[in-house]
N, C-alpha and C. Protein backbone atom coordinates (compact mmCIF):
# COMPACT_ATOMS: atom_id res chain seq x y z
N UNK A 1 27.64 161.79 102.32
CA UNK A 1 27.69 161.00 101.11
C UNK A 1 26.79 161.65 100.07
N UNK A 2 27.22 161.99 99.11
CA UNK A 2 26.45 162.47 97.79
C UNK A 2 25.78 161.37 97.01
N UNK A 3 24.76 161.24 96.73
CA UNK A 3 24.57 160.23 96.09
C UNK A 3 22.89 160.24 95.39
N UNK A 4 21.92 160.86 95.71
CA UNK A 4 21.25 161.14 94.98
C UNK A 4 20.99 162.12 94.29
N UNK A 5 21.53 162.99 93.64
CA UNK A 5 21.88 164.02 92.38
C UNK A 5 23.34 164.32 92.44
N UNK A 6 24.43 163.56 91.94
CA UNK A 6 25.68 163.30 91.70
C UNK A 6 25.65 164.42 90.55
N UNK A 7 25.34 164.21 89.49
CA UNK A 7 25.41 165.41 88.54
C UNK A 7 25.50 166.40 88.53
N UNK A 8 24.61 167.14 89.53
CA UNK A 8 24.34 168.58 89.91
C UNK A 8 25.60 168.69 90.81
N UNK A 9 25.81 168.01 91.79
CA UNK A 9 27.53 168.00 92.35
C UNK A 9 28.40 168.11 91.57
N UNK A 10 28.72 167.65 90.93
CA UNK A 10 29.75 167.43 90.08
C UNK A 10 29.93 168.51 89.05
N UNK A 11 28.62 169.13 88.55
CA UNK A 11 28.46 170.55 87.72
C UNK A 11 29.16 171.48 88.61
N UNK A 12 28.82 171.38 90.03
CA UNK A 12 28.47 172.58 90.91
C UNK A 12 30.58 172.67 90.80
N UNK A 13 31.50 171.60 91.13
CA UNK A 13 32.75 171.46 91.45
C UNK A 13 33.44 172.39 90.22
N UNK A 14 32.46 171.50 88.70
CA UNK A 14 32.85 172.35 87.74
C UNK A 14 33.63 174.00 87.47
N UNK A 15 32.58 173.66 88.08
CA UNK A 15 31.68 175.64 87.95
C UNK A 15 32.75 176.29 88.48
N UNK A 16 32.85 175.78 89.67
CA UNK A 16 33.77 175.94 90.97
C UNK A 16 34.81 176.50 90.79
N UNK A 17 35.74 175.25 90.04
CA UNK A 17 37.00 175.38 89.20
C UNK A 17 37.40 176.36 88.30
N UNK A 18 36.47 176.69 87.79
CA UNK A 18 36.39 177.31 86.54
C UNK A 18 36.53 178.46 87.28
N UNK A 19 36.05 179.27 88.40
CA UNK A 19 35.79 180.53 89.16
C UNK A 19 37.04 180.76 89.74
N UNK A 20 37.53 179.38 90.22
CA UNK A 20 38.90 179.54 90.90
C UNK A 20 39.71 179.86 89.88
N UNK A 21 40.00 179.20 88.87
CA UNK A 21 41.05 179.86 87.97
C UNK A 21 40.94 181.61 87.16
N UNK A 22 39.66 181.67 87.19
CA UNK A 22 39.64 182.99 86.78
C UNK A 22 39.88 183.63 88.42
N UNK A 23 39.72 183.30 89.46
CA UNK A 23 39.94 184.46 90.39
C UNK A 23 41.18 184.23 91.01
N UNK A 24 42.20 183.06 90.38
CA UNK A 24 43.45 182.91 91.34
C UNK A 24 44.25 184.30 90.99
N UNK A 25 45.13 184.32 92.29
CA UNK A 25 46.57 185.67 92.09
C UNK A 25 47.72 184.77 92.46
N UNK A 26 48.61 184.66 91.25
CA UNK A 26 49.82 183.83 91.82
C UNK A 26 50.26 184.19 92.99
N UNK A 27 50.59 185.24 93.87
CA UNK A 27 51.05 185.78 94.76
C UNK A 27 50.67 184.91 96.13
N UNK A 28 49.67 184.67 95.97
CA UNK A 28 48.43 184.47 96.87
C UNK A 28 48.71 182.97 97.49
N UNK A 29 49.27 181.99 96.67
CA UNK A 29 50.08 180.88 97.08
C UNK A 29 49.61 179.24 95.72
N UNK A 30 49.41 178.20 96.24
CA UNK A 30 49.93 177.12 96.01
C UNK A 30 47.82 177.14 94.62
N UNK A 31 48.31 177.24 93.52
CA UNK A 31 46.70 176.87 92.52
C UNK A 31 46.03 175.99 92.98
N UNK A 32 46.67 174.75 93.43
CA UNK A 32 45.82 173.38 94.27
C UNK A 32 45.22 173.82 95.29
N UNK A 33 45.54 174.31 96.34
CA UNK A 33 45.67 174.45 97.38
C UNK A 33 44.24 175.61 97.34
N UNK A 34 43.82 176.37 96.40
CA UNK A 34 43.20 177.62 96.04
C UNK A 34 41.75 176.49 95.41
N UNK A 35 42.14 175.88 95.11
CA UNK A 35 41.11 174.74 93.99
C UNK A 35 40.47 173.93 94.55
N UNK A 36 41.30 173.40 95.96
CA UNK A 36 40.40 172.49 96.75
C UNK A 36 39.86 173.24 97.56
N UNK A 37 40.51 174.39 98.27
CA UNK A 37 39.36 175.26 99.06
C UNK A 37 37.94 176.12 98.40
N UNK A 38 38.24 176.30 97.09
CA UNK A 38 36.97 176.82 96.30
C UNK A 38 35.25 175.64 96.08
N UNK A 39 36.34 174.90 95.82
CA UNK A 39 35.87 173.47 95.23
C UNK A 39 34.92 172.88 96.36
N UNK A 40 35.42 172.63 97.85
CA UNK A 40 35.00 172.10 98.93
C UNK A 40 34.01 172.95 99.45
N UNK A 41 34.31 174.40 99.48
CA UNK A 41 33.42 174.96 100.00
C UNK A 41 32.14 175.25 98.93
N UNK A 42 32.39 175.34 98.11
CA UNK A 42 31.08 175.24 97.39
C UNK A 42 29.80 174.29 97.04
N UNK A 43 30.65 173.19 97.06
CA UNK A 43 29.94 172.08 97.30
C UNK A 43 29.23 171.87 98.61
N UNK A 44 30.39 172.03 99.60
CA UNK A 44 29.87 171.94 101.06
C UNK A 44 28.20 173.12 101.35
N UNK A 45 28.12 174.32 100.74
CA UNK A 45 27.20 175.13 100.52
C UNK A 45 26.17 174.46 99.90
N UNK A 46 26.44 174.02 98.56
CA UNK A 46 25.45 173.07 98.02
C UNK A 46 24.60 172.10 98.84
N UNK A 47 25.40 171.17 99.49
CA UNK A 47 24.87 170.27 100.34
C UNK A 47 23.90 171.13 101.72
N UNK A 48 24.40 172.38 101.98
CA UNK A 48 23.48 172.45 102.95
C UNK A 48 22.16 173.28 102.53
N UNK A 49 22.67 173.64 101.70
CA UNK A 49 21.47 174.03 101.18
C UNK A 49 20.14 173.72 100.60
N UNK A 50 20.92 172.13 100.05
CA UNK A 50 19.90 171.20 99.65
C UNK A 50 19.36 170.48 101.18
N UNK A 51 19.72 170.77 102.05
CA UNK A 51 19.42 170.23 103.09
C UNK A 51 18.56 170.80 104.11
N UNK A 52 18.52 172.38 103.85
CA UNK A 52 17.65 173.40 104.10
C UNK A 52 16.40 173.05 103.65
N UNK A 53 16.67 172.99 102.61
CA UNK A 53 14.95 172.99 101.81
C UNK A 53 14.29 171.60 101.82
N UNK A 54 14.85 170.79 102.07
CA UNK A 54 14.69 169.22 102.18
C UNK A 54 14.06 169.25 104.26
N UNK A 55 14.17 170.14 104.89
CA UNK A 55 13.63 170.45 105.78
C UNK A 55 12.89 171.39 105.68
N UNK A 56 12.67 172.49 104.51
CA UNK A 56 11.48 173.56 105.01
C UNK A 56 10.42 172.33 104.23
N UNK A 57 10.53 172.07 103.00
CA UNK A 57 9.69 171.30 102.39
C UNK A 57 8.92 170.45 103.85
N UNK A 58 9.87 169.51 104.37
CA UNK A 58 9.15 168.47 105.23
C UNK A 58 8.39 169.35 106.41
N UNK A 59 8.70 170.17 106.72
CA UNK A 59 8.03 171.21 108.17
C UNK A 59 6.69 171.66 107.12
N UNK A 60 6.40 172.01 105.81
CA UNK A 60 5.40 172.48 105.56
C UNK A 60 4.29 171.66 104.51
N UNK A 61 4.54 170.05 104.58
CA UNK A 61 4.01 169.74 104.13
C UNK A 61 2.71 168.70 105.03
C-alpha cells in the first residue's frame, strides 16, 4: 500500500511513462502492455528502495 508519500509515486509513474514512450519500438508489441511493465517496475524499485533505507536508517540509529 502506498500511502505515505503518494506524490513522489505518482511523479516516479510519471517519469516512467514518459521513458516508455520515448523508448517504445512498434515492432516490439502491444504500447499498454510496454507502459504497465515500465510503470510497475519502476515503482516497484521505488518502493524497495524506500524500504532499504527505512531499514539502514533503523539498524543505525
Amino acid at each position: 500500500m502506498i500511502k505515505p508519500n503518494q506524490k513522489e509515486f505518482y511523479q516516479k509513474g510519471l517519469c516512467s511513462m514518459w521513458q516508455a514512450y520515448q523508448t517504445y519500438q512498434l515492432d516490439k508489441g502491444s504500447i499498454g502492455t510496454y507502459f504497465n511493465y515500465m510503470v510497475r517496475n519502476r515503482i516497484i524499485d521505488l518502493m524497495r528502495k524506500k524500504w532499504l533505507d527505512k531499514d539502514h536508517d533503523t539498524f543505525f540509529y
